[in-house]
C-alpha atoms as a PDB file:
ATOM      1  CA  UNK A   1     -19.589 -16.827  -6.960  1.00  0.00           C
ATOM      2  CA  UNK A   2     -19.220 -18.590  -9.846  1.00  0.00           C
ATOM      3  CA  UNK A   3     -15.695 -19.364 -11.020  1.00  0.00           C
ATOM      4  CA  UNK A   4     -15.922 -19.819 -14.519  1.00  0.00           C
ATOM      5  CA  UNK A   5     -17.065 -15.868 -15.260  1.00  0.00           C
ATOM      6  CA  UNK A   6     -14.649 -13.517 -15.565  1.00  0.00           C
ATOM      7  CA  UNK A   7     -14.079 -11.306 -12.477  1.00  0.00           C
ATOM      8  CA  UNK A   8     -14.220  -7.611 -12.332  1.00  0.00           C
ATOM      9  CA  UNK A   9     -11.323  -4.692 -12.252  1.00  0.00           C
ATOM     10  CA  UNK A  10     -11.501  -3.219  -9.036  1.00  0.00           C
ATOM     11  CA  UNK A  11      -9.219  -0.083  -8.880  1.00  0.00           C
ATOM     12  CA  UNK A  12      -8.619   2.358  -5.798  1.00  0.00           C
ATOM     13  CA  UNK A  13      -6.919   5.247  -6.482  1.00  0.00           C
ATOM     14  CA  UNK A  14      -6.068   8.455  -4.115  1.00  0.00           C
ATOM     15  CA  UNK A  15      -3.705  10.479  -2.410  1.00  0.00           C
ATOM     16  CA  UNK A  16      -1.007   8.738  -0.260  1.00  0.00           C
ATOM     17  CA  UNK A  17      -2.399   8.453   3.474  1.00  0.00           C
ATOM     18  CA  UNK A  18      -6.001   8.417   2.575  1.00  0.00           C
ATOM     19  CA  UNK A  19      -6.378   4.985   3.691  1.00  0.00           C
ATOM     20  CA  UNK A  20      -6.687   3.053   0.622  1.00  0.00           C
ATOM     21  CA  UNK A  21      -3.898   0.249   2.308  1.00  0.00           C
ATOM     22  CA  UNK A  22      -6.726  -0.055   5.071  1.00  0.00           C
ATOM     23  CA  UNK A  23      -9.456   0.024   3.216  1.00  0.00           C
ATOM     24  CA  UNK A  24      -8.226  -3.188   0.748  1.00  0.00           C
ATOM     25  CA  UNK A  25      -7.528  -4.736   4.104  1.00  0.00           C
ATOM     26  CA  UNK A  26     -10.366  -4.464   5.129  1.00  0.00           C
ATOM     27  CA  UNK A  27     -11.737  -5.450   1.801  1.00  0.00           C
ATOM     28  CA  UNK A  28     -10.222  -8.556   1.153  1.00  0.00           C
ATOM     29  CA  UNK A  29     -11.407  -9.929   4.899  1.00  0.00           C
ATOM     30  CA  UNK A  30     -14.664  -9.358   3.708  1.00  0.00           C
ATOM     31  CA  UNK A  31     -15.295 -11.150   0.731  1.00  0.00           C
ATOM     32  CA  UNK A  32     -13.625 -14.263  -0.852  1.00  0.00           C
ATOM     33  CA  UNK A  33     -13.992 -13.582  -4.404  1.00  0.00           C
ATOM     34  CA  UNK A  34     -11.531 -10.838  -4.248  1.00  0.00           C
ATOM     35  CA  UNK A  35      -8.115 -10.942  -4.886  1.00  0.00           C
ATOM     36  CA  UNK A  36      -5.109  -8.247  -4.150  1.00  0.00           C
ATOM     37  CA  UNK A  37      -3.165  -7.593  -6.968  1.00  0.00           C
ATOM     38  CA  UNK A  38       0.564  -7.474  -5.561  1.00  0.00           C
ATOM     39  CA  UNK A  39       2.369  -4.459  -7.714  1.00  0.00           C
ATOM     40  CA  UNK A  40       5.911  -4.194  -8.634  1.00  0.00           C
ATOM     41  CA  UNK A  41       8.383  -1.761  -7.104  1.00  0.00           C
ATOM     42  CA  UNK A  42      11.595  -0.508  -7.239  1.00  0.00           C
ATOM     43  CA  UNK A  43      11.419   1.327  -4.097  1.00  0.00           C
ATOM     44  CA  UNK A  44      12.977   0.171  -0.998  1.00  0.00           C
ATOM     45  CA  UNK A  45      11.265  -1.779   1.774  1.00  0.00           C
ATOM     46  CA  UNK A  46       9.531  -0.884   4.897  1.00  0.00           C
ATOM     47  CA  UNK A  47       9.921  -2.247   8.248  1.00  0.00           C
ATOM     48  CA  UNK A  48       7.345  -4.644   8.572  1.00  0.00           C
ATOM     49  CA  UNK A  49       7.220  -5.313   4.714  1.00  0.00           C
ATOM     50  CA  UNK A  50       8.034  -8.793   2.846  1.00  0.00           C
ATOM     51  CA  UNK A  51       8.250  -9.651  -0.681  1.00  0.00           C
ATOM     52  CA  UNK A  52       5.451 -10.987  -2.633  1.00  0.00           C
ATOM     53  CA  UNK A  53       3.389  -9.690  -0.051  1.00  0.00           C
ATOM     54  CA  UNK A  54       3.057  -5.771   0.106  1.00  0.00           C
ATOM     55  CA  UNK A  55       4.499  -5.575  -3.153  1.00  0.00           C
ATOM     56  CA  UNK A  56       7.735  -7.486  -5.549  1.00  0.00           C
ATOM     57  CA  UNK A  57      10.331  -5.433  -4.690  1.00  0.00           C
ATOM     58  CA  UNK A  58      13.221  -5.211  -7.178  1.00  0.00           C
ATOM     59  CA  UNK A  59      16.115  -2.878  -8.153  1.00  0.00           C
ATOM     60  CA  UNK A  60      15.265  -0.259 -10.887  1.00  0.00           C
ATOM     61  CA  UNK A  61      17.611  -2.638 -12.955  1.00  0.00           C
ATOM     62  CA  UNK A  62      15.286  -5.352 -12.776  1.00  0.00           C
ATOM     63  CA  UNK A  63      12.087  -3.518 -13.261  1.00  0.00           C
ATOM     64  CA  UNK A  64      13.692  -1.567 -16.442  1.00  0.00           C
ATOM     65  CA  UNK A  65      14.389  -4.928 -17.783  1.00  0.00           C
ATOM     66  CA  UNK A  66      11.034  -6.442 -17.256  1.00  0.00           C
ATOM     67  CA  UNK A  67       9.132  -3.588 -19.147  1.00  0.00           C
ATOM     68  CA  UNK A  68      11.724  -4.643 -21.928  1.00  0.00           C
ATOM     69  CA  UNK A  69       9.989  -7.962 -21.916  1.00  0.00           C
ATOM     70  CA  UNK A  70       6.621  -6.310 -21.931  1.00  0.00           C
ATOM     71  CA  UNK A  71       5.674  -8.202 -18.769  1.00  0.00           C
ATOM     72  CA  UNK A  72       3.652  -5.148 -17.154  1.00  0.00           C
ATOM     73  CA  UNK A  73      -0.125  -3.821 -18.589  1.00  0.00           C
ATOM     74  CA  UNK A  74       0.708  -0.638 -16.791  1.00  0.00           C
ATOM     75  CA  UNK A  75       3.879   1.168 -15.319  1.00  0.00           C
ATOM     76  CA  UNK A  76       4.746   4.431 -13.431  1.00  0.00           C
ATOM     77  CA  UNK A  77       7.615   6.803 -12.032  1.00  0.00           C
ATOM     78  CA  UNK A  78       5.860   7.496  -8.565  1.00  0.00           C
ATOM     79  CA  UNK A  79       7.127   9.887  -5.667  1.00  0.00           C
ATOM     80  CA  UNK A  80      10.163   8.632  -7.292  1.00  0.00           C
ATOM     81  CA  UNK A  81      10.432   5.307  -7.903  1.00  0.00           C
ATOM     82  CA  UNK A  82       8.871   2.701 -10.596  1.00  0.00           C
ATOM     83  CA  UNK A  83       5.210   0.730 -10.059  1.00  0.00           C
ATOM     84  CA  UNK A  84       3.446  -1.325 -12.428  1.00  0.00           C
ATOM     85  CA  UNK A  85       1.127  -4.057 -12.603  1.00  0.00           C
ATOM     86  CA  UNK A  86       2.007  -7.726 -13.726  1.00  0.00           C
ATOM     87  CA  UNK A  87       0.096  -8.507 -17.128  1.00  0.00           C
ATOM     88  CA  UNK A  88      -0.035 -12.278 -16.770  1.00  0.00           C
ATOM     89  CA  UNK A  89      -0.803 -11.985 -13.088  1.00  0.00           C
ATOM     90  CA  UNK A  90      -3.640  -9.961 -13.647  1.00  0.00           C
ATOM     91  CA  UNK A  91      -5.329 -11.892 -16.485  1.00  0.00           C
ATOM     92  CA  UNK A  92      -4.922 -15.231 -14.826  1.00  0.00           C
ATOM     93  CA  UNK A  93      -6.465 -14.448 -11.593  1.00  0.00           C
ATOM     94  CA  UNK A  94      -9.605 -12.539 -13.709  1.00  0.00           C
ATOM     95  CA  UNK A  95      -9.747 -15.354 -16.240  1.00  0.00           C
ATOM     96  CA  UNK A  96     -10.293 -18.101 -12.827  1.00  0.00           C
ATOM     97  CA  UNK A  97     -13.032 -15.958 -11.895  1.00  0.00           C
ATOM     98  CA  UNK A  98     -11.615 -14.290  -9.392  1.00  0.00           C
ATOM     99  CA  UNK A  99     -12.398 -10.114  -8.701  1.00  0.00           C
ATOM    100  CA  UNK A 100      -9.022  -8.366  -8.766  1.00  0.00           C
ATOM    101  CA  UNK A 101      -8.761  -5.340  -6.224  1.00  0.00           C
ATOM    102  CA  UNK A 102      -5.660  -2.580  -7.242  1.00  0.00           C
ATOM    103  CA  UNK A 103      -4.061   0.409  -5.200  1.00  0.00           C
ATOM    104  CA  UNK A 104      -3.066   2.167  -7.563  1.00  0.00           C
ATOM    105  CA  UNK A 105      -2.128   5.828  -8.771  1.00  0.00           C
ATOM    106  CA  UNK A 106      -4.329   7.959 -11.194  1.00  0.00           C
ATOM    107  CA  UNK A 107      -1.763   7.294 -14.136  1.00  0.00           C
ATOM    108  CA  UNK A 108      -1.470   3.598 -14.031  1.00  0.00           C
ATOM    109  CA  UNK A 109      -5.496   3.625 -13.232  1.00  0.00           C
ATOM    110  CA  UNK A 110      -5.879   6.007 -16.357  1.00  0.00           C
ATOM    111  CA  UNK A 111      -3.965   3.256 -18.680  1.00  0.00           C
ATOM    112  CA  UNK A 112      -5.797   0.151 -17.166  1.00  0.00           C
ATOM    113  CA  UNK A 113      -8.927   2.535 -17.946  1.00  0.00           C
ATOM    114  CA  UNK A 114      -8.333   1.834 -21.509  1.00  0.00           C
ATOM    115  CA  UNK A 115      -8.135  -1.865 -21.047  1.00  0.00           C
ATOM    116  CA  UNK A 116     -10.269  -2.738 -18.823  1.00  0.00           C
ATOM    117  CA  UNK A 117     -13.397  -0.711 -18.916  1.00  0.00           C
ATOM    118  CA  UNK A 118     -16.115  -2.364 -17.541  1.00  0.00           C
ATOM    119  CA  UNK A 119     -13.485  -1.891 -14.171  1.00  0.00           C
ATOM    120  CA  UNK A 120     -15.251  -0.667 -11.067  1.00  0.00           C
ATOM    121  CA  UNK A 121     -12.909   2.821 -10.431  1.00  0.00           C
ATOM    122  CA  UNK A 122     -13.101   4.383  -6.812  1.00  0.00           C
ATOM    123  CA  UNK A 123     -11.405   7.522  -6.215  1.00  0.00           C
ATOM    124  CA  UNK A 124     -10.686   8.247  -2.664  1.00  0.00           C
ATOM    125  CA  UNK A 125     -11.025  11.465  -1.213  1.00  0.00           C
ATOM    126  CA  UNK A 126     -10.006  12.505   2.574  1.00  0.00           C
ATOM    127  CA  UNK A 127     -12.122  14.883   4.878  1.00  0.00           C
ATOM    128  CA  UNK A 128      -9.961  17.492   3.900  1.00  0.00           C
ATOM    129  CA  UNK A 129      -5.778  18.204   3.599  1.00  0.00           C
ATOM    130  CA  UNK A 130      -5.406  18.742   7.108  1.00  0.00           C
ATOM    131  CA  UNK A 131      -6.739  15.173   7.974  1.00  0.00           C
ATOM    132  CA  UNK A 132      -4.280  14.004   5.392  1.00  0.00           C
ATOM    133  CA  UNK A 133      -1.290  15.386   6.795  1.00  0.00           C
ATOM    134  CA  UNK A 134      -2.465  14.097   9.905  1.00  0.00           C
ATOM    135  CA  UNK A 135      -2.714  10.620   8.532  1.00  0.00           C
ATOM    136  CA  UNK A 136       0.587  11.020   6.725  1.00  0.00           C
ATOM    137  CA  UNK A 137       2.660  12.064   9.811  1.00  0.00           C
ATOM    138  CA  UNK A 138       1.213   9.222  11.822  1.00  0.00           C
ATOM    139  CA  UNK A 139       2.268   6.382   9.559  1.00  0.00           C
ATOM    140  CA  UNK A 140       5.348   7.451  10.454  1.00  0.00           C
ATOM    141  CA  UNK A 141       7.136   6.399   7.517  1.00  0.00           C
ATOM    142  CA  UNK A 142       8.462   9.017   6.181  1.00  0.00           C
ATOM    143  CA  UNK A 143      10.588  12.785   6.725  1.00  0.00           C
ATOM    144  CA  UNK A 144       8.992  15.908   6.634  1.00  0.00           C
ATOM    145  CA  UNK A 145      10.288  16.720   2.925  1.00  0.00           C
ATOM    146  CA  UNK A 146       8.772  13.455   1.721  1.00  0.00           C
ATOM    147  CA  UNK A 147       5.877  14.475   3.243  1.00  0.00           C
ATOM    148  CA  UNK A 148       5.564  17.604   1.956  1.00  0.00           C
ATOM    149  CA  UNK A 149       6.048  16.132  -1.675  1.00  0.00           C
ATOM    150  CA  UNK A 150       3.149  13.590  -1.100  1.00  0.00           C
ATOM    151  CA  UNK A 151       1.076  16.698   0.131  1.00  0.00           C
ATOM    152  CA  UNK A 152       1.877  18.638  -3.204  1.00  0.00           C
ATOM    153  CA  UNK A 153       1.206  15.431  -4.921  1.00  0.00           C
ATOM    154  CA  UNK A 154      -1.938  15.072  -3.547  1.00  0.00           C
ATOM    155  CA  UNK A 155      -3.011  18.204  -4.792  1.00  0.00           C
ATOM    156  CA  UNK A 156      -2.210  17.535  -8.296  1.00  0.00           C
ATOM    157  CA  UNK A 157      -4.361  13.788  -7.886  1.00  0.00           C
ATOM    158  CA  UNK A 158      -7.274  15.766  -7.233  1.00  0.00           C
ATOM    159  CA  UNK A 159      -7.890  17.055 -10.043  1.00  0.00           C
ATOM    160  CA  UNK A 160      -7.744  13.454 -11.693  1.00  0.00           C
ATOM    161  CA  UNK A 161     -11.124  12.629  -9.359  1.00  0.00           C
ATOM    162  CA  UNK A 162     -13.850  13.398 -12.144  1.00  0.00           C
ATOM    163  CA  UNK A 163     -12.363  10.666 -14.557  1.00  0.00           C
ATOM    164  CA  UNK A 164     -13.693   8.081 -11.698  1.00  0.00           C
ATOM    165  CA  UNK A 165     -17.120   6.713 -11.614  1.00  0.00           C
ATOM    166  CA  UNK A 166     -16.989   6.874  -7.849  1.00  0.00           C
ATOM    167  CA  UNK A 167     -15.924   8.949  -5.691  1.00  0.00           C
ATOM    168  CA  UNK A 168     -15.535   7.961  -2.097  1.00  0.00           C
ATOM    169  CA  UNK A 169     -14.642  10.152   0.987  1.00  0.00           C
ATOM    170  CA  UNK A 170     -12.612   8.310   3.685  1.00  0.00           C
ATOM    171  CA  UNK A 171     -13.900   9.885   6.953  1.00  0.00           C
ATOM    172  CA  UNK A 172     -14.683   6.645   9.001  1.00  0.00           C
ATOM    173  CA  UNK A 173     -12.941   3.528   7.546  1.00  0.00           C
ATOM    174  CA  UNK A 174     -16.413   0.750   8.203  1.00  0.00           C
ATOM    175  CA  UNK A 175     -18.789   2.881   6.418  1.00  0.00           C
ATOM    176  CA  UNK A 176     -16.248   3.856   3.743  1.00  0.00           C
ATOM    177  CA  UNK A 177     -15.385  -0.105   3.281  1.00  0.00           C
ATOM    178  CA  UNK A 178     -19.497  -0.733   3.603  1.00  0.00           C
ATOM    179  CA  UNK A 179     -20.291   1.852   0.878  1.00  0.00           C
ATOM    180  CA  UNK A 180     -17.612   0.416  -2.126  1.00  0.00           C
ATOM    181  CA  UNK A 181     -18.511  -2.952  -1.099  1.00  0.00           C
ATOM    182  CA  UNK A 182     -22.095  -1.779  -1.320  1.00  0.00           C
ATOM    183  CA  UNK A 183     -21.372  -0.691  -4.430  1.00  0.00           C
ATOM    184  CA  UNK A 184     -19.149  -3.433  -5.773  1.00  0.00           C
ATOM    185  CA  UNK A 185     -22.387  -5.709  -4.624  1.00  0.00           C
ATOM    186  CA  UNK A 186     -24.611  -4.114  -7.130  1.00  0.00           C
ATOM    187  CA  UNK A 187     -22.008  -4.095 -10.404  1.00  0.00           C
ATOM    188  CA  UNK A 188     -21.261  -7.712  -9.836  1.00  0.00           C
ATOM    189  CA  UNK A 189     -25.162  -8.356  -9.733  1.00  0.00           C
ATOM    190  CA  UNK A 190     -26.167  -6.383 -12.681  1.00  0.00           C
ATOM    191  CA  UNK A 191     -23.286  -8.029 -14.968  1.00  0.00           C
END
């Protein structure tokens, strides 16, 4: 890699519980030119979560007054709390050469769309809804209701799938992370 070209946009987007957590995991051990962009929140945090880390957790106080001071490219309500993506963060780590990889929803990926569009955009699609449910129910995170609501949500983030240039179905997590970095292999090369 060399660290004085810009790095690409690399943006997963998908319903919650498709395994887009696990695939950037996986992701991220694999190549060292690739960078997780942390996202804001103003949701609360999970057992097993830290700041800085999983995300910057703040109160919807603080987040409201940072999109006063125009400090996000992109923000979102989400299953009912705010998201967005630090500007400077972003910029910095691109500008160093670095590729930046993003979990993030189809609204936020539609706005960095505009800015960003020689991005590399995954959508990620599971074998079908009952797998999802599955997948949802076993991260054990959340109550049924919630569930339900991602479920519904889901539905509606399917329809957002065409505006992707890939679209990725998360059956077995190694060939799923093989084929985008497969992919991400051959954008890099070809500029």
């Amino acid at each position: 890699m060399t660290m004085n070209k810009r790095g690409k946009l690399i943006v997963l987007s998908g319903p919650s519980g498709v395994g887009k957590t696990s695939i950037c995991q996986r992701m991220l051990n694999s190549r060292s030119d690739i960078r997780y962009s942390v996202s804001v929140t103003s949701r609360p945090m999970r057992a097993g979560e830290k700041n800085n880390r999983e995300y910057i957790f703040l109160t919807e106080a603080e987040f409201k007054d940072w999109i006063e001071k125009d400090c996000f490219v992109e923000y979102a309500w989400v299953h009912g709390n705010l998201y967005g993506t630090l500007r400077q963060t972003l910029e910095n780590t691109l500008n160093k050469g670095y590729h930046v990889l993003m979990d993030i929803d189809v609204h936020g990926a539609h706005v960095l769309m505009n800015f960003y569009r020689d991005g590399l955009y995954f959508f990620i699609v599971p074998p079908n809804f009952a797998a999802l449910e599955q997948r949802l129910i076993k991260r054990n995170t959340e109550k049924n209701e919630v569930i339900k609501n991602r479920l519904a949500q889901a539905f509606e983030e399917l329809k957002y799938k065409s505006d992707y240039k890939y679209i990725i179905e998360n059956r077995d997590l190694g060939k799923t992370v093989k084929q985008i970095l497969s992919i991400i292999e051959k954008e890099i090369a070809s500029g």
